[in-house]
N, C-alpha and C. Protein backbone atom coordinates (compact mmCIF):
# COMPACT_ATOMS: atom_id res chain seq x y z
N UNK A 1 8.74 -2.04 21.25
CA UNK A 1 7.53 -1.63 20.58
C UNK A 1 6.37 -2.45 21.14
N UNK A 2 5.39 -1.56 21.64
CA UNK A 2 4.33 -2.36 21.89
C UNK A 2 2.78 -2.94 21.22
N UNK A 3 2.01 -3.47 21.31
CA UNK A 3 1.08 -4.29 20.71
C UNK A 3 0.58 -3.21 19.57
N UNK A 4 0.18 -2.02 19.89
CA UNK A 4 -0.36 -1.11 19.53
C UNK A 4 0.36 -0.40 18.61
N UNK A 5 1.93 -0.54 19.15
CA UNK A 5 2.57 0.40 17.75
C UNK A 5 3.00 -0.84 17.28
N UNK A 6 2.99 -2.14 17.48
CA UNK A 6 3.05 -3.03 16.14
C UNK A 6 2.17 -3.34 15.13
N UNK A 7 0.72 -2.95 15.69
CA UNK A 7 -0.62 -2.75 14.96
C UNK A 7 -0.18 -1.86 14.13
N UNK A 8 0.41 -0.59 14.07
CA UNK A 8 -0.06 0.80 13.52
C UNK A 8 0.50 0.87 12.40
N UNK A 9 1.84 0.05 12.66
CA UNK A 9 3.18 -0.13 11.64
C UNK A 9 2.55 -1.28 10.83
N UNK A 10 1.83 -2.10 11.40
CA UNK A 10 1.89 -2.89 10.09
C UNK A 10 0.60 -2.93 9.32
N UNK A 11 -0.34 -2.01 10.19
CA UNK A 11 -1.51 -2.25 9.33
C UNK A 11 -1.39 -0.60 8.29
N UNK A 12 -0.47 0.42 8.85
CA UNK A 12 0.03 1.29 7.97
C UNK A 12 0.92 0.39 6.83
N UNK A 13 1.54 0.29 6.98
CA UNK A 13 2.72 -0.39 5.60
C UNK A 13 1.76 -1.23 4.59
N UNK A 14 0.53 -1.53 5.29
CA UNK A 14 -0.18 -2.94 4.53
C UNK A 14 -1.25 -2.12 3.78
N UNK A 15 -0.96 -1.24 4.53
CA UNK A 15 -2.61 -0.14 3.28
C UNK A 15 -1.82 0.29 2.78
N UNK A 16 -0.55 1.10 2.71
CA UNK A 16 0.34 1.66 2.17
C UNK A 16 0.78 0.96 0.59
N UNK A 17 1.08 -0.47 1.17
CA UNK A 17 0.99 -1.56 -0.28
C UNK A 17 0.37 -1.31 -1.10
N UNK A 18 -1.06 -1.34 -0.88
CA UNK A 18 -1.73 -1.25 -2.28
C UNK A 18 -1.59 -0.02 -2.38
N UNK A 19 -1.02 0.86 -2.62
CA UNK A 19 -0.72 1.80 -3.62
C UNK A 19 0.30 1.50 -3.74
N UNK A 20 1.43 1.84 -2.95
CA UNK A 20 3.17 1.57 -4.05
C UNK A 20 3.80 0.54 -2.81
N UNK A 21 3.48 -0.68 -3.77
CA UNK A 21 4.16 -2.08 -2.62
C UNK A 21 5.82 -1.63 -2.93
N UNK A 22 6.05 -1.64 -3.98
CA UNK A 22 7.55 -1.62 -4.29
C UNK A 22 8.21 -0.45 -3.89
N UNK A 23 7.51 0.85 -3.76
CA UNK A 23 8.00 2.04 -2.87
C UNK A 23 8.30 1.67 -1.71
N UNK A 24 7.12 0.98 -1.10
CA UNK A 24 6.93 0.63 0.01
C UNK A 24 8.25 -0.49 0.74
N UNK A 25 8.41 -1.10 0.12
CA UNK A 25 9.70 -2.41 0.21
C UNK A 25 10.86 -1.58 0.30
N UNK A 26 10.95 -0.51 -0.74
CA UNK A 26 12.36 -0.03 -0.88
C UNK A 26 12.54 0.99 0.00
N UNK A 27 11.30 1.88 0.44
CA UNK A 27 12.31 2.99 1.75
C UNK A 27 12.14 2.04 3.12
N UNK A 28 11.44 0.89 3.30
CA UNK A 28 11.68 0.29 4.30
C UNK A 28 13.07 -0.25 4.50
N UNK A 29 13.28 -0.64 3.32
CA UNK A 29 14.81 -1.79 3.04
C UNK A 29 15.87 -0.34 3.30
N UNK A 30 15.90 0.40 2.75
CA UNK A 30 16.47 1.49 2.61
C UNK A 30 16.73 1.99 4.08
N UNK A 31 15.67 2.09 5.08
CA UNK A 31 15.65 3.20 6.36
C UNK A 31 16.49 2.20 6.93
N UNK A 32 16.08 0.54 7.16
CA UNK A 32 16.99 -0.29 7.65
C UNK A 32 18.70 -0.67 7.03
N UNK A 33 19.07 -0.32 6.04
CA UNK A 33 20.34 -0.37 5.48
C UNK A 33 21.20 0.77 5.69
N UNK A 34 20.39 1.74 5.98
CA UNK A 34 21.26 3.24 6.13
C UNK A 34 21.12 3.20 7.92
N UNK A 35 20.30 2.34 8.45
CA UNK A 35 20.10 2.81 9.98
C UNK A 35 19.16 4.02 10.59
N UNK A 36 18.65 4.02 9.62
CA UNK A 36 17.19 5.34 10.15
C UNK A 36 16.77 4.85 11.06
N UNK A 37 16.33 3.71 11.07
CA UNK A 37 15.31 2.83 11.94
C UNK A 37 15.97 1.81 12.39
N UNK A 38 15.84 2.07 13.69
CA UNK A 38 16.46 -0.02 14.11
C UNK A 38 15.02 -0.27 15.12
N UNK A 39 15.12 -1.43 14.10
CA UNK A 39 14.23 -2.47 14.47
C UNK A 39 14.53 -3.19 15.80
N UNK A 40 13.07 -3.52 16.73
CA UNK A 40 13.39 -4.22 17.72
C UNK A 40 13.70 -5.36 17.80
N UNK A 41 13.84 -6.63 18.62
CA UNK A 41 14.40 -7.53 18.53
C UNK A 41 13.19 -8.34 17.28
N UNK A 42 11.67 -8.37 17.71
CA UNK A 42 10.63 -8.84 17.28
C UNK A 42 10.94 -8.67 16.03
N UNK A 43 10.90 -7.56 15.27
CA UNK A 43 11.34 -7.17 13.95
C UNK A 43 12.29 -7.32 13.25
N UNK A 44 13.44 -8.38 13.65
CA UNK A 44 14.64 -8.38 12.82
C UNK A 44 14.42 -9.11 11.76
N UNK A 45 13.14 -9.73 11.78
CA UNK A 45 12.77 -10.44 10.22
C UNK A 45 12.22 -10.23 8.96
N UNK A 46 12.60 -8.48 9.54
CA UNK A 46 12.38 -7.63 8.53
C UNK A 46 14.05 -7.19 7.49
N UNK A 47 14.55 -7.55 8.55
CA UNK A 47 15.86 -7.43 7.38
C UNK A 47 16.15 -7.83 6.15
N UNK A 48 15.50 -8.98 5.70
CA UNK A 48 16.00 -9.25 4.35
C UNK A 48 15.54 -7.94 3.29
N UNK A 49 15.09 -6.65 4.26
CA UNK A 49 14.20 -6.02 2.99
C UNK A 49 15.48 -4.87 2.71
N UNK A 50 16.70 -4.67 3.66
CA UNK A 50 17.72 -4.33 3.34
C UNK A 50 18.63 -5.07 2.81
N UNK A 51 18.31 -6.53 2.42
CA UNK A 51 19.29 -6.84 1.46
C UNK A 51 19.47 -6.23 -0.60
N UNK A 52 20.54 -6.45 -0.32
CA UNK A 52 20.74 -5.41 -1.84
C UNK A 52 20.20 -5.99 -2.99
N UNK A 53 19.99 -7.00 -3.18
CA UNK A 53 19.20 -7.48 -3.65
C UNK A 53 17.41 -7.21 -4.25
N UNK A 54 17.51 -7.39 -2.87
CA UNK A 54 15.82 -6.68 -2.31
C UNK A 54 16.02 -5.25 -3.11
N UNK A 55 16.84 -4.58 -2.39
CA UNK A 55 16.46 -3.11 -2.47
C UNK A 55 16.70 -2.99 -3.92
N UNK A 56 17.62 -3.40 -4.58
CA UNK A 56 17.35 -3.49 -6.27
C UNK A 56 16.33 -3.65 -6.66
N UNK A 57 15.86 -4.55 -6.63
CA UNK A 57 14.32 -4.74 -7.31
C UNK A 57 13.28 -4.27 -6.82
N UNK A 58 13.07 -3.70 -5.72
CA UNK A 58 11.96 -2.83 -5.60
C UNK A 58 12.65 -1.74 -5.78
N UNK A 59 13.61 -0.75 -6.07
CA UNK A 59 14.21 0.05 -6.64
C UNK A 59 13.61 0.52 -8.22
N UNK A 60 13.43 -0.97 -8.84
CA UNK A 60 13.57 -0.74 -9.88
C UNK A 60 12.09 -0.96 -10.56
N UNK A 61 11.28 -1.41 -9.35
CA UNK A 61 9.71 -1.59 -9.33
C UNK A 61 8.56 -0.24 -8.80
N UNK A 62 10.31 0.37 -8.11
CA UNK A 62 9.42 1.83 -7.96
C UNK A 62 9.69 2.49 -8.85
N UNK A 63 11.04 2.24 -9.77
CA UNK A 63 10.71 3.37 -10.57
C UNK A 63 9.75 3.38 -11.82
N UNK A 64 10.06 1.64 -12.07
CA UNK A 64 8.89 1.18 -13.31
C UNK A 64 6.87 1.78 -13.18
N UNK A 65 7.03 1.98 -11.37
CA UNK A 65 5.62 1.97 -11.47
C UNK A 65 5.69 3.64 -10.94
N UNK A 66 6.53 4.12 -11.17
CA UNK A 66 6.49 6.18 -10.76
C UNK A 66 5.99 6.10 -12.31
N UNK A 67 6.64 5.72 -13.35
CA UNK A 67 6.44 6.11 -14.73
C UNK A 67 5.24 5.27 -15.29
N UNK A 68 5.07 4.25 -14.89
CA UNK A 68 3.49 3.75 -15.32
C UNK A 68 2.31 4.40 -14.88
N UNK A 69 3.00 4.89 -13.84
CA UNK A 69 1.65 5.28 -12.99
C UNK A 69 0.84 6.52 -13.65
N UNK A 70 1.87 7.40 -14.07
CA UNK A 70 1.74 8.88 -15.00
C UNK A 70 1.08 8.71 -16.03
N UNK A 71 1.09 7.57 -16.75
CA UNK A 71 0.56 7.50 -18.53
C UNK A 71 -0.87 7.15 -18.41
N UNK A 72 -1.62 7.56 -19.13
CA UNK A 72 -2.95 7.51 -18.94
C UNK A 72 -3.07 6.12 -19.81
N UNK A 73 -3.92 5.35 -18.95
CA UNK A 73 -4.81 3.97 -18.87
C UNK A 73 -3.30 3.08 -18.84
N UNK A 74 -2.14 3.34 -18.93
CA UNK A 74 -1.43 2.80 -18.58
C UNK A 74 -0.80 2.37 -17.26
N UNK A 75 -1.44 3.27 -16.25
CA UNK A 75 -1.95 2.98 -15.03
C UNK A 75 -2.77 1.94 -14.63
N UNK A 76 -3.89 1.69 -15.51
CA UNK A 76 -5.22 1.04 -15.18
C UNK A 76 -4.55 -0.59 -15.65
N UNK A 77 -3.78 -0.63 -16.79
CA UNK A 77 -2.75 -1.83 -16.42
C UNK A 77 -2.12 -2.38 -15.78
N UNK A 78 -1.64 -1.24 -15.36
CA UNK A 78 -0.62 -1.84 -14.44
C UNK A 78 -0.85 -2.33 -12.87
N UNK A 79 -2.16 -1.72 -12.62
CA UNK A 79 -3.28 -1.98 -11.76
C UNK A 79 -3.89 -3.22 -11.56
N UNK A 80 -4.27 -3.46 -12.81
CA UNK A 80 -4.61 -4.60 -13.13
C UNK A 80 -3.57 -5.86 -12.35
N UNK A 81 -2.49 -5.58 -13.12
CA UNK A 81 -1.33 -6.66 -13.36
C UNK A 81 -1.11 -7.14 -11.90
N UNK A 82 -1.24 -5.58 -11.10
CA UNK A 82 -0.76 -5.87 -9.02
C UNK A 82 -1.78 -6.64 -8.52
N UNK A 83 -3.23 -6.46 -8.84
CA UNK A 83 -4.13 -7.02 -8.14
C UNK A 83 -4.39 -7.94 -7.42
N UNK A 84 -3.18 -8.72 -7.60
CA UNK A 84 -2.60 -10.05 -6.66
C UNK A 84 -0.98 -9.89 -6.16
N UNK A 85 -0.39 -9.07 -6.81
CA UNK A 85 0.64 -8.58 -6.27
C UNK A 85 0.77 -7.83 -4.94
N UNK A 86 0.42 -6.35 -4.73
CA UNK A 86 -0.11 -5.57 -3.95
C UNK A 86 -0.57 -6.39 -2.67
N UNK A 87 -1.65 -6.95 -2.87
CA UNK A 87 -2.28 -7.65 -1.12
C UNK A 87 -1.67 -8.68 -1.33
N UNK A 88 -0.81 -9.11 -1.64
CA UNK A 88 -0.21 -10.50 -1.13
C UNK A 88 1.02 -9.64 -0.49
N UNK A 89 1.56 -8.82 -1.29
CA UNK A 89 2.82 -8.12 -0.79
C UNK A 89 2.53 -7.32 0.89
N UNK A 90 1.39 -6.76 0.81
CA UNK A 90 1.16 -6.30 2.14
C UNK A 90 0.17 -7.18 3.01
N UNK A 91 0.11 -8.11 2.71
CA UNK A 91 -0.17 -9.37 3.46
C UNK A 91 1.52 -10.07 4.36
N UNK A 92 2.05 -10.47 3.36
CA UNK A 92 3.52 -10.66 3.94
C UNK A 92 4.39 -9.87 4.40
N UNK A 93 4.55 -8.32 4.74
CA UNK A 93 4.65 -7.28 4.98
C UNK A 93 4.00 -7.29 6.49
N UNK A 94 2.95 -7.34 6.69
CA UNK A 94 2.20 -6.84 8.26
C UNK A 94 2.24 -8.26 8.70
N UNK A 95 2.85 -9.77 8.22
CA UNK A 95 3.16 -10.49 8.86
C UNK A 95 4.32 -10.81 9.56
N UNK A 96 5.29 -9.71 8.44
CA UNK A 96 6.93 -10.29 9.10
C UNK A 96 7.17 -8.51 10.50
N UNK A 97 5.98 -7.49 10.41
CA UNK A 97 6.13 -6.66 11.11
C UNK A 97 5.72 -7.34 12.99
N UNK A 98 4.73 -7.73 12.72
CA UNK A 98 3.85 -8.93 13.51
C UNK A 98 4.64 -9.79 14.40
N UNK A 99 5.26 -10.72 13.02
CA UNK A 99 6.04 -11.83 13.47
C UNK A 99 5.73 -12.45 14.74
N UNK A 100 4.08 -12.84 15.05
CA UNK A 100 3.13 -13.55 16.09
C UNK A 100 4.27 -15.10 15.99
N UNK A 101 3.65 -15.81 17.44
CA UNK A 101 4.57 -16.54 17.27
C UNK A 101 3.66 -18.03 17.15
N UNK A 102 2.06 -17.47 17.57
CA UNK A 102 1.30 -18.47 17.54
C UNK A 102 0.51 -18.05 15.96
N UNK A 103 0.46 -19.30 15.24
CA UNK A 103 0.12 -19.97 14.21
C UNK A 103 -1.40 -18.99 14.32
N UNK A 104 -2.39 -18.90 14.69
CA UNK A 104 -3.46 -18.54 14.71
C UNK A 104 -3.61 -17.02 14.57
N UNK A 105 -2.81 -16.22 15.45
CA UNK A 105 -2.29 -15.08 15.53
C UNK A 105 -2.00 -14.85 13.64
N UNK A 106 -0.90 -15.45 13.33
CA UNK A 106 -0.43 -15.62 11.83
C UNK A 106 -1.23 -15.10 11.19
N UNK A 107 -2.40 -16.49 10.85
CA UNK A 107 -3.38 -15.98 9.82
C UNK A 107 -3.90 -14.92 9.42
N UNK A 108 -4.49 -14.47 10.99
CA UNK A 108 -5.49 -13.28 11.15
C UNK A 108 -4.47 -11.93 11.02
N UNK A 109 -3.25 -12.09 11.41
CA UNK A 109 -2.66 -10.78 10.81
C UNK A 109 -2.04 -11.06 9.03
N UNK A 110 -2.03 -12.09 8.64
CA UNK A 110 -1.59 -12.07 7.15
C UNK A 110 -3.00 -12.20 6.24
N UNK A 111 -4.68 -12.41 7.22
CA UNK A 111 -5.47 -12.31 6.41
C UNK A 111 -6.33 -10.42 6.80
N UNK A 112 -5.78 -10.02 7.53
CA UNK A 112 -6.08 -8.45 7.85
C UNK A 112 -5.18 -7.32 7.09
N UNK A 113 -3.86 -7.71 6.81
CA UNK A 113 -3.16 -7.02 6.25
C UNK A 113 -3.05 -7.25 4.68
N UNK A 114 -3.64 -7.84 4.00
CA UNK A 114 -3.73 -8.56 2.99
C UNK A 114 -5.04 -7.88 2.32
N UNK A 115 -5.90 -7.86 3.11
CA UNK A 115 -7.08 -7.38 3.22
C UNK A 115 -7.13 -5.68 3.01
N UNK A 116 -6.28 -5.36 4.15
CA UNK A 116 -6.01 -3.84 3.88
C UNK A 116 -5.63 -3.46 2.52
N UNK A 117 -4.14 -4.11 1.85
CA UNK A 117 -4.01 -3.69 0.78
C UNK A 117 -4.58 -3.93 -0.27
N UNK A 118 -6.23 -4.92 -0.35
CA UNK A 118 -6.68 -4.95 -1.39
C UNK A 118 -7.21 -4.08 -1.20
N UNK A 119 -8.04 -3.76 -0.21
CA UNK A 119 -8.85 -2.03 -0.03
C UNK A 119 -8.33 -1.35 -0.94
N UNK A 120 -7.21 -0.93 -0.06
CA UNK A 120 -6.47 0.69 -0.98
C UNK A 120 -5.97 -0.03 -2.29
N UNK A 121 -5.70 -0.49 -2.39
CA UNK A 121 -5.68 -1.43 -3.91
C UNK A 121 -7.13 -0.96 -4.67
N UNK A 122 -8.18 -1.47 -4.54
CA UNK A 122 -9.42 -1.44 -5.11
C UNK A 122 -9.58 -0.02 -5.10
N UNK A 123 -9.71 0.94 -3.94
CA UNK A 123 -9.61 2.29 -4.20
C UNK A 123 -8.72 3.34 -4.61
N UNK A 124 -7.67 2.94 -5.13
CA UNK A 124 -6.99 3.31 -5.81
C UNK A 124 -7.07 3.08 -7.19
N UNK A 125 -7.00 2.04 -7.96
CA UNK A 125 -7.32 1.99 -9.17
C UNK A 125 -8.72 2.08 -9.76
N UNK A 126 -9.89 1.80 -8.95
CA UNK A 126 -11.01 2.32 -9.24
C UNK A 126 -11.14 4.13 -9.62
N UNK A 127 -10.73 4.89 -8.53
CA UNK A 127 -10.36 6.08 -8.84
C UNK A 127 -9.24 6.73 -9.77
N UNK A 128 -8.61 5.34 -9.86
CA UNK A 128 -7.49 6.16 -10.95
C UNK A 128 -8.39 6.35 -12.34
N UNK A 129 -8.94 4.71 -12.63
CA UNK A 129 -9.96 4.56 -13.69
C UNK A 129 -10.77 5.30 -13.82
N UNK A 130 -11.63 5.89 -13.02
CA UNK A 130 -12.06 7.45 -13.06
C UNK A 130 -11.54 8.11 -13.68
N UNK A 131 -10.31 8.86 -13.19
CA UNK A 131 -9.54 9.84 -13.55
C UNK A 131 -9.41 10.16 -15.03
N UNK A 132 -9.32 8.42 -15.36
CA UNK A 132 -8.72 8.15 -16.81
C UNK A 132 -9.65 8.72 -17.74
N UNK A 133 -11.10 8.53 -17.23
CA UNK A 133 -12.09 9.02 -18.12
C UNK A 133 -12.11 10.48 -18.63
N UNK A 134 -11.43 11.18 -17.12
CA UNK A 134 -11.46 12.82 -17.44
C UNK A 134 -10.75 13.58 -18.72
N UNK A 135 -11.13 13.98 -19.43
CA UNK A 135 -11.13 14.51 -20.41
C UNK A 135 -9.65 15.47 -21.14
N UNK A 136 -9.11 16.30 -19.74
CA UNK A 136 -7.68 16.91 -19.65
C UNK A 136 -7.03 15.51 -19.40
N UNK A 137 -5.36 16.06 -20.04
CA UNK A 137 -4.46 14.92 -19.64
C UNK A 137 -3.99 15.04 -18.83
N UNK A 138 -3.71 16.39 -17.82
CA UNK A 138 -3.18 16.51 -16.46
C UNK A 138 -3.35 15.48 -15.32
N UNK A 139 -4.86 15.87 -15.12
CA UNK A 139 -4.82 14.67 -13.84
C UNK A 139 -4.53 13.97 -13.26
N UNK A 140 -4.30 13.03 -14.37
CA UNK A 140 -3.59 11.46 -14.11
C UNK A 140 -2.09 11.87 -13.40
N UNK A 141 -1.72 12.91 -14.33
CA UNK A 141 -0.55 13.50 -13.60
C UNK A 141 -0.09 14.09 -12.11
N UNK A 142 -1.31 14.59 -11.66
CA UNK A 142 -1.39 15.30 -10.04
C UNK A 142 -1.54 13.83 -9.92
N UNK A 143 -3.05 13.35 -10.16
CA UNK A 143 -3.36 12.64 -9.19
C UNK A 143 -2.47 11.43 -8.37
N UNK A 144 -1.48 11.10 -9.52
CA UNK A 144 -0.35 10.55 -9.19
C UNK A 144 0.79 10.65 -8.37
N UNK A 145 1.39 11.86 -8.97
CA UNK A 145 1.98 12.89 -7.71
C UNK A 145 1.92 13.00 -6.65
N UNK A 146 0.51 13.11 -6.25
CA UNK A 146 -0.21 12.97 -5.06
C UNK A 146 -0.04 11.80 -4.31
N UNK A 147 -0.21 10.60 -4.65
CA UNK A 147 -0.37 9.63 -4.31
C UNK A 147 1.09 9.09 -3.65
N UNK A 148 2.43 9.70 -4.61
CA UNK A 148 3.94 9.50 -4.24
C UNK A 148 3.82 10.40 -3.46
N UNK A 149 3.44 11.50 -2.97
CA UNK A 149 3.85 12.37 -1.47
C UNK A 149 3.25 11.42 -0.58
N UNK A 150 1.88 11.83 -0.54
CA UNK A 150 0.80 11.07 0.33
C UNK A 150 1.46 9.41 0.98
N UNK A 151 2.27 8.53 -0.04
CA UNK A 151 2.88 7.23 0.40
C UNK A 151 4.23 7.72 1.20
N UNK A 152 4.94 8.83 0.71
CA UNK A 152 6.47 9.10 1.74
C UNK A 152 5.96 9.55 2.61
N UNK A 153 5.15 10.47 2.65
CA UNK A 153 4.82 10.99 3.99
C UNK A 153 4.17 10.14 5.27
N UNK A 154 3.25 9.01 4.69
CA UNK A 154 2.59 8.27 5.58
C UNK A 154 3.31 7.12 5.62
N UNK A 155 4.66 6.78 5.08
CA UNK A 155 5.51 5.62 5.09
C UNK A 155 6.77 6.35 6.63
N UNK A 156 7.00 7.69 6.52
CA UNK A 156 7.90 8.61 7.34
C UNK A 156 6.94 8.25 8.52
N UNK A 157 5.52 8.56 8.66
CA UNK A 157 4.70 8.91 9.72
C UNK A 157 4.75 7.13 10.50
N UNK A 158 4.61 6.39 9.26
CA UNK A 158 4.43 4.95 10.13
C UNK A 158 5.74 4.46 11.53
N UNK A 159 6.79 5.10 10.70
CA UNK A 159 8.15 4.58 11.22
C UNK A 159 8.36 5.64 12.62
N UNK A 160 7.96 6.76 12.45
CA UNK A 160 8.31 7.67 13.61
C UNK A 160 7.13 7.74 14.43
N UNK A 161 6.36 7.53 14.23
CA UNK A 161 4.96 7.54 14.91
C UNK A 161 3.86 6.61 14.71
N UNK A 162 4.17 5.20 14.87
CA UNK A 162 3.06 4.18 14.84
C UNK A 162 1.58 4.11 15.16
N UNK A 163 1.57 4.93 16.10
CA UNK A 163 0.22 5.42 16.96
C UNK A 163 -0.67 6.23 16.06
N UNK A 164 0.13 7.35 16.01
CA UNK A 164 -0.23 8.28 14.81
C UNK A 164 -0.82 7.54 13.41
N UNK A 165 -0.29 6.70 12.87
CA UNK A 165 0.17 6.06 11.39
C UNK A 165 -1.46 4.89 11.37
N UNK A 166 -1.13 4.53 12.76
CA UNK A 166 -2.52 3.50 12.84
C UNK A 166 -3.81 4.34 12.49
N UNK A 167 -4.02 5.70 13.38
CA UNK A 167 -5.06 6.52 13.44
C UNK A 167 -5.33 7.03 11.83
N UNK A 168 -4.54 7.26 11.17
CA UNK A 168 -4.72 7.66 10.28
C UNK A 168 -4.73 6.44 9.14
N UNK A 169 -4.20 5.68 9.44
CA UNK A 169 -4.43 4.26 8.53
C UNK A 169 -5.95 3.81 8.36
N UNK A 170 -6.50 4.15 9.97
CA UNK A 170 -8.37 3.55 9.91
C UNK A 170 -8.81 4.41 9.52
N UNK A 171 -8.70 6.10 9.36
CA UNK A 171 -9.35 6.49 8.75
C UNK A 171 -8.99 6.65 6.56
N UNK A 172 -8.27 6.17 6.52
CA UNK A 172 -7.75 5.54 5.21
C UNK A 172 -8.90 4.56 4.75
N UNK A 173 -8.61 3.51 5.64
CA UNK A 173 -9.50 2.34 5.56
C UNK A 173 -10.86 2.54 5.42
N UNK A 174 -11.26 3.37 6.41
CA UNK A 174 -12.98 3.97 5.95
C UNK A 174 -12.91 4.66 5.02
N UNK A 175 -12.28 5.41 4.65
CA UNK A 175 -12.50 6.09 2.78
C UNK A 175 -12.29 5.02 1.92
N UNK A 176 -11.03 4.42 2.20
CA UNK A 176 -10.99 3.35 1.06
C UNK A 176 -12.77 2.60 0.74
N UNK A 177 -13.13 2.16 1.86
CA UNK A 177 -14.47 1.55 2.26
C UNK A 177 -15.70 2.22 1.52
N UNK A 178 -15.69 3.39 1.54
CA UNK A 178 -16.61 4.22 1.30
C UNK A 178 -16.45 4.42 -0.59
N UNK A 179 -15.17 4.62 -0.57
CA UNK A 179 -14.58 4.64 -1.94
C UNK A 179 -15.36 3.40 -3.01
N UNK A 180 -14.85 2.34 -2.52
CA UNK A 180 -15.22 0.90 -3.04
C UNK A 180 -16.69 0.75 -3.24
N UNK A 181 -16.97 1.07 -2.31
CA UNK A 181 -18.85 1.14 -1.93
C UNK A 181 -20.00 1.80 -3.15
N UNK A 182 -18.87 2.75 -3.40
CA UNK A 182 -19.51 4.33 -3.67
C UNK A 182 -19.28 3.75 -5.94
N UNK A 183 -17.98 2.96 -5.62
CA UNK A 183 -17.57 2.61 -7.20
C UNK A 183 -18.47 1.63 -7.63
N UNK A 184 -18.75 0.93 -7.04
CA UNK A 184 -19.46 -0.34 -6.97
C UNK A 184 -20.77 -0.21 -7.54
N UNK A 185 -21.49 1.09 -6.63
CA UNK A 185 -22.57 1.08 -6.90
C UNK A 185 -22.80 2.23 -8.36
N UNK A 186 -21.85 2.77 -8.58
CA UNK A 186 -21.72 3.48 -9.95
C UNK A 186 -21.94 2.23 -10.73
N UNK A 187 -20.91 1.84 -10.75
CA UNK A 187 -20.65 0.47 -11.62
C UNK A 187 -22.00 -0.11 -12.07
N UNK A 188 -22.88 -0.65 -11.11
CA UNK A 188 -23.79 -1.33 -10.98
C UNK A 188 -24.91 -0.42 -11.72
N UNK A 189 -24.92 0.78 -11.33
CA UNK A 189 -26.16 1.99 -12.35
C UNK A 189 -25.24 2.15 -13.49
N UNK A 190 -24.17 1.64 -13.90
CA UNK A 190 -24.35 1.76 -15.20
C UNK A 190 -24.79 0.73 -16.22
N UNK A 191 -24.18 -0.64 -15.20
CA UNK A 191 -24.60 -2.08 -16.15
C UNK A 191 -26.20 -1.81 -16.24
N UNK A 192 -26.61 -1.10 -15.22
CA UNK A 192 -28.60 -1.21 -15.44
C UNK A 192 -29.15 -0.68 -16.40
N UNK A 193 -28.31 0.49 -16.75
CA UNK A 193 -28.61 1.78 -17.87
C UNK A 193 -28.26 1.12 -18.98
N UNK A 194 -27.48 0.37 -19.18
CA UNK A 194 -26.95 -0.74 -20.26
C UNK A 194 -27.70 -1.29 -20.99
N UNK A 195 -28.47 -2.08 -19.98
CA UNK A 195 -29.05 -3.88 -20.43
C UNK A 195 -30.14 -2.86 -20.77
């Protein structure tokens, strides 16, 4: 694997985090325990994510957060709760994909990937919090839904097509961007309308 599809893979998996880190842990641990994927030599320090162990508990973190995710404002908790979970998880995630061997290298990919998943982190629960406001109780329901295809499909795309996974990861990253931007400044016209 080269520089470029080690970029794609890990800065995909690391935006991927902040929405479902624990999805995210478990079809990785999973593709490597069944042999979907073999990892190159660089990457074998990704194995502990097929230990059974591992795959238990994010097993059991995906399913806790498939069903949190559905309940209205019970989402926006549980959101809450990752907010240091999530980008630390895909911080350590696009570091052990990485696995740089110089110290400096390190940082900048565990402070880029870290970074990513607070993005989609922040634009994700900002918009969920949206959602929450909407008036039908469906939503929360698609919008969720959505979000579990949208992560298998772009978790499938990272592993078979890194190149691909990157391209579509930056343009992730600029919505996320735009997303955040766009909440922010709601946010801000409403504290004004407030005071």
């Amino acid at each position: 694997m080269g520089i470029v599809e080690l970029l794609g893979l890990a800065g995909s998996v690391s935006l991927i985090s902040g929405w479902r880190l624990y999805l995210t842990v478990f079809v990785t641990g999973l593709a490597m325990r069944l042999q979907w994927i073999s990892l190159p030599e660089n990457l074998q320090m990704l194995d502990a994510l097929a230990n059974p162990w591992v795959l238990a508990i994010s097993a059991l973190g995906a399913v806790a957060e498939f069903f949190a995710d559905k309940i209205l404002w019970l989402d926006s908790i549980w959101d809450t709760i990752h907010t240091a979970i999530r980008p630390l998880g895909g911080a350590l995630l696009a570091l052990a994909v990485v696995d740089a061997g110089d110290p400096v290298w390190q940082v900048v990919v565990f402070l880029l990937g870290g970074g990513a998943a607070l993005m989609s982190h922040s634009a994700k629960s900002g918009a969920r919090a949206l959602v929450n406001t909407s008036p039908e109780p469906v939503s929360n329901a698609v919008v969720s839904t959505g979000e579990d295809i949208a992560t298998g499909g772009l978790l499938f795309l990272a592993f078979a097509n890194p190149v691909a996974a990157l391209v579509i990861a930056a343009v992730m990253l600029i919505l996320c961007l735009i997303l955040v931007y766009k909440g922010f400044r709601l946010w801000r016209k409403m504290v004004s309308n407030g005071s």
